[in-house]
C-alpha atoms as a PDB file:
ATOM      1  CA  UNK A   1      -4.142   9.621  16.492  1.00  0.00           C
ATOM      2  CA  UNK A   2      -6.830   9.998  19.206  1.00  0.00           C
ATOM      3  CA  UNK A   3      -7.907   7.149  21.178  1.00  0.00           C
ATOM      4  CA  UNK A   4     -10.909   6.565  19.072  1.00  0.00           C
ATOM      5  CA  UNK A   5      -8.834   5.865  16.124  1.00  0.00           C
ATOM      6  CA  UNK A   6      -6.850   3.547  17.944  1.00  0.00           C
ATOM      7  CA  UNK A   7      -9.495   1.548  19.239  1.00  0.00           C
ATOM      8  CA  UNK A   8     -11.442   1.299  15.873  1.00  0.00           C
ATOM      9  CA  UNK A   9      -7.824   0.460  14.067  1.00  0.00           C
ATOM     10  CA  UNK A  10      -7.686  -2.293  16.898  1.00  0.00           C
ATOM     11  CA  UNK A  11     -10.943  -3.534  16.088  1.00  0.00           C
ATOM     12  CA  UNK A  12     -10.684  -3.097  12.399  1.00  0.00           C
ATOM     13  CA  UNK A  13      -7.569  -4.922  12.510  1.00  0.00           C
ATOM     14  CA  UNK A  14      -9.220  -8.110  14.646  1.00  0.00           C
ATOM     15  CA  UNK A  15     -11.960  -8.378  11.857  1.00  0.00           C
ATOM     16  CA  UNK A  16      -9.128  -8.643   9.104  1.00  0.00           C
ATOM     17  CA  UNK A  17      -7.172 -11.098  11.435  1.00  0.00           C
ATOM     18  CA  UNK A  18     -10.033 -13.505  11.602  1.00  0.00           C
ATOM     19  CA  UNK A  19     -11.215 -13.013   7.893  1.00  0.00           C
ATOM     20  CA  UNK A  20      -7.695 -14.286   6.905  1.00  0.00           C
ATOM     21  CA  UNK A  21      -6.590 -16.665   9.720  1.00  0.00           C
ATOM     22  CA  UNK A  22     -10.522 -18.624   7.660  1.00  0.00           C
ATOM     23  CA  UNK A  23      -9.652 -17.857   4.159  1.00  0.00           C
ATOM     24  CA  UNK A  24      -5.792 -16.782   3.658  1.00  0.00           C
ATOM     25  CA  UNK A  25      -7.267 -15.581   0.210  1.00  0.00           C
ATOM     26  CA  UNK A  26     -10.676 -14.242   0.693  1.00  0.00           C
ATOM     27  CA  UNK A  27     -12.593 -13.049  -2.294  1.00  0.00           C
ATOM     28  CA  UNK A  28     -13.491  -9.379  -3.240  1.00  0.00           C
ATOM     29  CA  UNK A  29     -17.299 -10.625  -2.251  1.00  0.00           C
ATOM     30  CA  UNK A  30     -15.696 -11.369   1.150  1.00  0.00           C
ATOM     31  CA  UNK A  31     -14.493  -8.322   1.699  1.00  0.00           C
ATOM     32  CA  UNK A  32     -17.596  -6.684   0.928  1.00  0.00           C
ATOM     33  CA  UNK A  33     -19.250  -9.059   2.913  1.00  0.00           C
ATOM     34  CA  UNK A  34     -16.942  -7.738   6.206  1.00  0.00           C
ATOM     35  CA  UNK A  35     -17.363  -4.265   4.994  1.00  0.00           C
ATOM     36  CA  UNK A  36     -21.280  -4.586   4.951  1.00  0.00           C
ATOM     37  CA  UNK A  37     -21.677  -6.522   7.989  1.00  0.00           C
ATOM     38  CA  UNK A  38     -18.984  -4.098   9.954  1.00  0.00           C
ATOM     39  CA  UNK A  39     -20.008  -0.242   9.027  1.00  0.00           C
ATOM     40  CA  UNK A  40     -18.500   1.108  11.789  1.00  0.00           C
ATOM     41  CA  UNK A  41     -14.968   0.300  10.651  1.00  0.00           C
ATOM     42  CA  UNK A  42     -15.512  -0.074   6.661  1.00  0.00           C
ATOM     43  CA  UNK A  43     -13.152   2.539   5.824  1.00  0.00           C
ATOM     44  CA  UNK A  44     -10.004   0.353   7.251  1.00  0.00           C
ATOM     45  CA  UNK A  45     -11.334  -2.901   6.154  1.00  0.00           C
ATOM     46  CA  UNK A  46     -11.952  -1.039   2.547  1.00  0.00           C
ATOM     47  CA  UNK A  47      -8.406   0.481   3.050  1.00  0.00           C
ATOM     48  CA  UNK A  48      -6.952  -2.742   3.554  1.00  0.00           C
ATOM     49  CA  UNK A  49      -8.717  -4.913   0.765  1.00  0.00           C
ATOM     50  CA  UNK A  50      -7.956  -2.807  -1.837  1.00  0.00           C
ATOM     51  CA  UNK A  51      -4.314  -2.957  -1.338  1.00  0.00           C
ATOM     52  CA  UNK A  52      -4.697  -6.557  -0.339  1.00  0.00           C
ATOM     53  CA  UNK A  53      -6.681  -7.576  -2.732  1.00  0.00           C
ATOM     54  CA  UNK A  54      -4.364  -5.934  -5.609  1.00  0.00           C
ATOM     55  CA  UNK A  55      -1.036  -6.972  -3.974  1.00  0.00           C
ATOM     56  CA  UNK A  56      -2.071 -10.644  -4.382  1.00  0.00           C
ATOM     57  CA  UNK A  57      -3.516 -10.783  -7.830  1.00  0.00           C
ATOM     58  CA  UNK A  58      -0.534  -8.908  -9.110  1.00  0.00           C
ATOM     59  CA  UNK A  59       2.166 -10.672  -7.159  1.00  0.00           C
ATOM     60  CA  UNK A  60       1.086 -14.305  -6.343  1.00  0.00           C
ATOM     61  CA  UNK A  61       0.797 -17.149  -8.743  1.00  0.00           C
ATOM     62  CA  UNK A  62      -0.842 -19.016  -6.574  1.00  0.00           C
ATOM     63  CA  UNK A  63      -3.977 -17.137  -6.975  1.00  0.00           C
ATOM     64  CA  UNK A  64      -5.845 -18.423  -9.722  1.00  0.00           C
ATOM     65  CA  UNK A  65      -9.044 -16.754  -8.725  1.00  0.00           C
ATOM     66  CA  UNK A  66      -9.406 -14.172 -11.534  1.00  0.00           C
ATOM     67  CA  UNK A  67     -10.112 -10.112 -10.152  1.00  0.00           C
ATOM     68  CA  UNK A  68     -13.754  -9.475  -9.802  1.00  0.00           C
ATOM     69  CA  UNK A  69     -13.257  -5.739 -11.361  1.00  0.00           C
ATOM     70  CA  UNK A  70     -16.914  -5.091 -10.967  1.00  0.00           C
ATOM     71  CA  UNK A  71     -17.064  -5.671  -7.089  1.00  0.00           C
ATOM     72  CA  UNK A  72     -13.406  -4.491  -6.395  1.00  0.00           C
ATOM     73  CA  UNK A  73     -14.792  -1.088  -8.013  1.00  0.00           C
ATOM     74  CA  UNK A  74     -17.617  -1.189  -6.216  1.00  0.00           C
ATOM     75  CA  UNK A  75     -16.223  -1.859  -2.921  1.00  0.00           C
ATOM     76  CA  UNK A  76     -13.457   1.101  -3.996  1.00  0.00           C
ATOM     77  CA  UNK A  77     -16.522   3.488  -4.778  1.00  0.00           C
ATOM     78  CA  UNK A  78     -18.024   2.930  -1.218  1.00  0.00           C
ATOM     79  CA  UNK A  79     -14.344   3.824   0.798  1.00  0.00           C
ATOM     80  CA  UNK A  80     -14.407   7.143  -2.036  1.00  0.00           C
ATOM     81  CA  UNK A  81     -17.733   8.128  -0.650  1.00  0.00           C
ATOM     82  CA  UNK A  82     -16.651   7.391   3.045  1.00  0.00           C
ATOM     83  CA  UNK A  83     -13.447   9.633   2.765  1.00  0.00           C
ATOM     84  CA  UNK A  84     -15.041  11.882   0.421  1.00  0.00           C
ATOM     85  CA  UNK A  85     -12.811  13.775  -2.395  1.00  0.00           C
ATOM     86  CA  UNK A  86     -10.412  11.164  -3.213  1.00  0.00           C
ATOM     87  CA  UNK A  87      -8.483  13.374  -5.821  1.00  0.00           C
ATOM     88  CA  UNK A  88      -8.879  16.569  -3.586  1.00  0.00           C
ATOM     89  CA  UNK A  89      -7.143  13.755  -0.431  1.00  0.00           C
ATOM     90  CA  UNK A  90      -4.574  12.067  -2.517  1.00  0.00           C
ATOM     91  CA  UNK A  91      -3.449  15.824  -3.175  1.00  0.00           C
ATOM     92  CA  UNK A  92      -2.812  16.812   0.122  1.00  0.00           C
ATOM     93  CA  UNK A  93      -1.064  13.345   0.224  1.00  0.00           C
ATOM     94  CA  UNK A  94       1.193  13.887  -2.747  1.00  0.00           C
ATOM     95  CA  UNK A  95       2.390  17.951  -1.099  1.00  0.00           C
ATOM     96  CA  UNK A  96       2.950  15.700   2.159  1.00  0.00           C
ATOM     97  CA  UNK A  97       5.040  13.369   0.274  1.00  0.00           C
ATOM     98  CA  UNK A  98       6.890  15.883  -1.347  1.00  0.00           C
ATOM     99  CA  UNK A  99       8.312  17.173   2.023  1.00  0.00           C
ATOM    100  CA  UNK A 100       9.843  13.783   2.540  1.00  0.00           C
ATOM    101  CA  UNK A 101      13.217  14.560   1.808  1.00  0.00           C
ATOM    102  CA  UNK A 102      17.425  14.615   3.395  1.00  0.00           C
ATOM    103  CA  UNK A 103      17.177  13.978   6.673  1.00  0.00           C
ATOM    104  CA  UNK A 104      13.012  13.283   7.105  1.00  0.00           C
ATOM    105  CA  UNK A 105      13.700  10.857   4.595  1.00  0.00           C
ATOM    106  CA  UNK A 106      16.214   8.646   7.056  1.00  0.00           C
ATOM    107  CA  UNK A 107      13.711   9.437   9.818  1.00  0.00           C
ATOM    108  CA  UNK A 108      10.286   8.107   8.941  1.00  0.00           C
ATOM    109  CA  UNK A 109      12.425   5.094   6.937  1.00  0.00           C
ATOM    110  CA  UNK A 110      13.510   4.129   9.931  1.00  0.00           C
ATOM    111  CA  UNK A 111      10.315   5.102  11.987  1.00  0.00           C
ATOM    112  CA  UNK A 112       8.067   2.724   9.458  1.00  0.00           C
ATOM    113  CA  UNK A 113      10.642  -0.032   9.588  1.00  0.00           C
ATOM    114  CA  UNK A 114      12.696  -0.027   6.499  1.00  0.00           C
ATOM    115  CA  UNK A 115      15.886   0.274   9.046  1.00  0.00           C
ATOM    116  CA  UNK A 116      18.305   2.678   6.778  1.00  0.00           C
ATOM    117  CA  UNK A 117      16.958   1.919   3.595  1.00  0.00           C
ATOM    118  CA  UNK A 118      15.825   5.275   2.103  1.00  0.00           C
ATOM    119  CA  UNK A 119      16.083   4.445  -1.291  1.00  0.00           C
ATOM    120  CA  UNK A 120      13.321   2.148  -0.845  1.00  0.00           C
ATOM    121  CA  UNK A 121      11.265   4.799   0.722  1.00  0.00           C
ATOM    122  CA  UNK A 122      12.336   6.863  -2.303  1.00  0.00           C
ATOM    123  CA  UNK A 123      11.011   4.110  -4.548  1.00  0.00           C
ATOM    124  CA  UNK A 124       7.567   3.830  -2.685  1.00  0.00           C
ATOM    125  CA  UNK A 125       6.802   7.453  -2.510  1.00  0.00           C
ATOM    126  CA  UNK A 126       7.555   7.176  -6.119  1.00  0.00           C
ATOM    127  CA  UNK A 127       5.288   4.791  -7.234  1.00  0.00           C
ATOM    128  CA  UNK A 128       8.177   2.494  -8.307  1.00  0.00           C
ATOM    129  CA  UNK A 129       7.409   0.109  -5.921  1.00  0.00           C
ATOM    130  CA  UNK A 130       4.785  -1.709  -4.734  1.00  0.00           C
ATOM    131  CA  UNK A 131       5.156  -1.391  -1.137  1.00  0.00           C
ATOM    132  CA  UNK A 132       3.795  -4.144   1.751  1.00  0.00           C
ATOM    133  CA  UNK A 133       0.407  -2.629   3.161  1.00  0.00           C
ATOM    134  CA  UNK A 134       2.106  -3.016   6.785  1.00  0.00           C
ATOM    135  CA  UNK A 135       4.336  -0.229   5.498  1.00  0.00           C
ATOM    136  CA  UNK A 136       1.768   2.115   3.720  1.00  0.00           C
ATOM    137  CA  UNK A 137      -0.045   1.623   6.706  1.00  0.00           C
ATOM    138  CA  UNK A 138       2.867   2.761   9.192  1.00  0.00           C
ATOM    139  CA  UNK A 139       3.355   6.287   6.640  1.00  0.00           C
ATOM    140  CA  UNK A 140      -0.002   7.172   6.508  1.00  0.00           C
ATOM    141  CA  UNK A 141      -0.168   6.785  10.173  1.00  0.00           C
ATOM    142  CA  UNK A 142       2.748   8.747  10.370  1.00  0.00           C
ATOM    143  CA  UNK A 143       1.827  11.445   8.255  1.00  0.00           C
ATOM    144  CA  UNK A 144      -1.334  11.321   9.613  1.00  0.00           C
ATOM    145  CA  UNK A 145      -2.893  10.694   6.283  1.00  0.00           C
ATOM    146  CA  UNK A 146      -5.508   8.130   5.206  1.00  0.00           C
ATOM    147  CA  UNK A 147      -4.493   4.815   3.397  1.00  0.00           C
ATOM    148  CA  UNK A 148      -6.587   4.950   0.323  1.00  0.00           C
ATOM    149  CA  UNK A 149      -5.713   8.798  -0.090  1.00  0.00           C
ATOM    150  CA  UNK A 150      -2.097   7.545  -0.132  1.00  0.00           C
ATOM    151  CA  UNK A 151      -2.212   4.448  -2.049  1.00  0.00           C
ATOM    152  CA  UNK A 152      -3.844   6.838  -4.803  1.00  0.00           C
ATOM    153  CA  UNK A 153      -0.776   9.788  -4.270  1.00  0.00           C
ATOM    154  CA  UNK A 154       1.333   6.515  -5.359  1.00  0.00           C
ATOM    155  CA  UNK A 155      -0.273   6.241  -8.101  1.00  0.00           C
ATOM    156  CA  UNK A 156      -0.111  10.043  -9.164  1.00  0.00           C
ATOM    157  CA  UNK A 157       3.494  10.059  -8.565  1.00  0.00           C
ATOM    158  CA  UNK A 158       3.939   6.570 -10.892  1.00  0.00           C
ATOM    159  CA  UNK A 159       1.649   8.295 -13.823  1.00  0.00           C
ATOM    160  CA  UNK A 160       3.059  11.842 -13.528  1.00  0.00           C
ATOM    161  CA  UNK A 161       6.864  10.645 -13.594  1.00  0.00           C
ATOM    162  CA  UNK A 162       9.118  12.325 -16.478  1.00  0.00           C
ATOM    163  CA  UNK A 163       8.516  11.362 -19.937  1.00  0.00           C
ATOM    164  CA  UNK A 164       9.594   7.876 -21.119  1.00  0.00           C
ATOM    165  CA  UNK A 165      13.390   7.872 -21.843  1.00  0.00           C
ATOM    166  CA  UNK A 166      15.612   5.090 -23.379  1.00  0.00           C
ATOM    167  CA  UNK A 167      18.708   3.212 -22.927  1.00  0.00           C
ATOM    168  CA  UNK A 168      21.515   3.055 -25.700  1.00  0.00           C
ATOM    169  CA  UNK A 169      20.146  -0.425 -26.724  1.00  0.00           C
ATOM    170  CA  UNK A 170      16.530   0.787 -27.620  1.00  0.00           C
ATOM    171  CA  UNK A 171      14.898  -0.480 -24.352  1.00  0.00           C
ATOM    172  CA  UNK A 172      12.676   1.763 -22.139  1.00  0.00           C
ATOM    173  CA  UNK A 173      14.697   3.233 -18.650  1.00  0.00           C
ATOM    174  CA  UNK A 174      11.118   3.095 -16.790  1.00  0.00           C
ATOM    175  CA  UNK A 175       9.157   0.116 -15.501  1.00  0.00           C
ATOM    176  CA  UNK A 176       5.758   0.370 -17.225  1.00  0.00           C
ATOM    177  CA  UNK A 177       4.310  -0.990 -14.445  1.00  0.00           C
ATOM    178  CA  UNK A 178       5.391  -0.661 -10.399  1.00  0.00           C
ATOM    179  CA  UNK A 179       7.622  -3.790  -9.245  1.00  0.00           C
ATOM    180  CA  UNK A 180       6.962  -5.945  -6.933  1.00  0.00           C
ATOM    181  CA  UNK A 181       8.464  -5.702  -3.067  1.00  0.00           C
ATOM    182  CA  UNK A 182      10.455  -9.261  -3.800  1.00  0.00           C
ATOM    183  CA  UNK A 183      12.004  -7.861  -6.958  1.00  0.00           C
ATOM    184  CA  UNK A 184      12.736  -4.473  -5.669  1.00  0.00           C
ATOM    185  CA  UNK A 185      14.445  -5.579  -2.350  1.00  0.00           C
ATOM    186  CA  UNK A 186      16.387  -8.243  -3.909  1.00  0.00           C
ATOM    187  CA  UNK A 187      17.656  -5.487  -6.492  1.00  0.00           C
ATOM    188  CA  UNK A 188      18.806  -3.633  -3.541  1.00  0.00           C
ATOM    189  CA  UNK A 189      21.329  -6.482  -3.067  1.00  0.00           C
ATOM    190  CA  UNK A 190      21.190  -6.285   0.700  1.00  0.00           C
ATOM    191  CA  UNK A 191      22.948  -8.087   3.348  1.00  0.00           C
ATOM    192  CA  UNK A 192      20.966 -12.017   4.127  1.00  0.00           C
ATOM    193  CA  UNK A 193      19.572 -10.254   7.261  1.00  0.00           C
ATOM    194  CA  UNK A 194      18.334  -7.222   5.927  1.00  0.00           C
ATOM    195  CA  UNK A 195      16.917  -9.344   3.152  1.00  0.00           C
ATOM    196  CA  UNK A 196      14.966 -11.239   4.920  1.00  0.00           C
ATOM    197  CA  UNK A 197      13.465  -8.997   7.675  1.00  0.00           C
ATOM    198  CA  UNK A 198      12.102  -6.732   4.831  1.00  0.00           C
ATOM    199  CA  UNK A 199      10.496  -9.430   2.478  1.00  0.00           C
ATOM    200  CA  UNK A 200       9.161 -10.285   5.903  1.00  0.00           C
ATOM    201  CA  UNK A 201       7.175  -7.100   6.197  1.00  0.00           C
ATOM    202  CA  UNK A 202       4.830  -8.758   3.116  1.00  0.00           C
ATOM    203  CA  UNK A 203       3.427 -11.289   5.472  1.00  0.00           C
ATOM    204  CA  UNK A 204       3.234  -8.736   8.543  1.00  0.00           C
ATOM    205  CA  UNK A 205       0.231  -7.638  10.211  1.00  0.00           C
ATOM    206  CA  UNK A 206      -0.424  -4.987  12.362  1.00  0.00           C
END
């Protein structure tokens, strides 16, 4: 990353800070509010409310405020156009994913910060799991790929998995839907340390 990049993912980053240190659960019209008021780093603030923004109204009970589909795919639309081929991106994100395996695998889980936890990893890549954007945001950094185009490979992965199989007792094997960080890193059944510092990487901003 050039220092360009790193001065616009600085800036990009203070923009977000402030938006949420106002309104800990800004609407989709606030994001596109920060998006249209800050062009010069819309494609991080897009990157970041779309994972945001679908983390908390899948995960958090506490917001009540139903998803405004028609300005979260408008706002989505916008970062497409920005990055330009999102299929043709998330691609070359899912063949870069794919080389994430034996020992890579233990590195970049410990480079991103999920300490020696590659089965998590393995369950991101996946799609399994839903993963905290501070993490999605540390892989696509280091595989120097774009958020959204990443996020999207994720979702590839999910869709494309084998076909549905099931247990002895009738019930399906796969999760229909990803799960959530909370529920996949307390199925880990981790030490109380490790526990905590990695449901701790939901509320982490960087």
């Amino acid at each position: 990353m050039n220092n360009m990049n790193v001065k616009v993912s600085r800036e990009a980053t203070a923009l977000i800070e402030a938006l949420l240190l106002e309104n800990p659960h800004p609407t989709n019209g606030d994001w596109k509010a920060l998006v249209m008021n800050n062009p010069d780093y819309a494609s991080e603030i897009a990157d970041f409310s779309m994972l945001f923004s679908r983390n908390i109204h899948l995960q958090s009970e506490a917001y009540d405020e139903p998803l405004d589909q028609d300005l979260f795919d408008e706002l989505s639309e916008q970062l497409f156009d920005m990055l330009g081929s999102v299929e043709s991106s998330a691609n070359v994100a899912q063949v870069q994913l794919e080389k994430i395996v034996g020992p890579k695998s233990r590195t970049i889980a410990r480079d991103i910060g999920l300490r020696e936890h590659v089965e998590l990893l393995d369950q991101i890549i996946s799609g399994e799991t839903k993963a905290p954007f501070v993490l999605v945001k540390r892989l696509a950094s280091n595989l120097g790929l774009e958020i959204a185009s990443l996020v999207q490979a994720f979702a590839l992965n999910f869709s494309h998995r084998p076909a549905q199989a099931f247990k002895s007792d009738g019930k399906p094997q796969l999760e229909q839907e990803p799960i959530d960080w909370e529920g996949a890193v307390r199925a880990a059944e981790l030490d109380q340390e490790d526990t905590d510092y990695l449901l701790s990487l939901e509320r982490k901003i960087e």
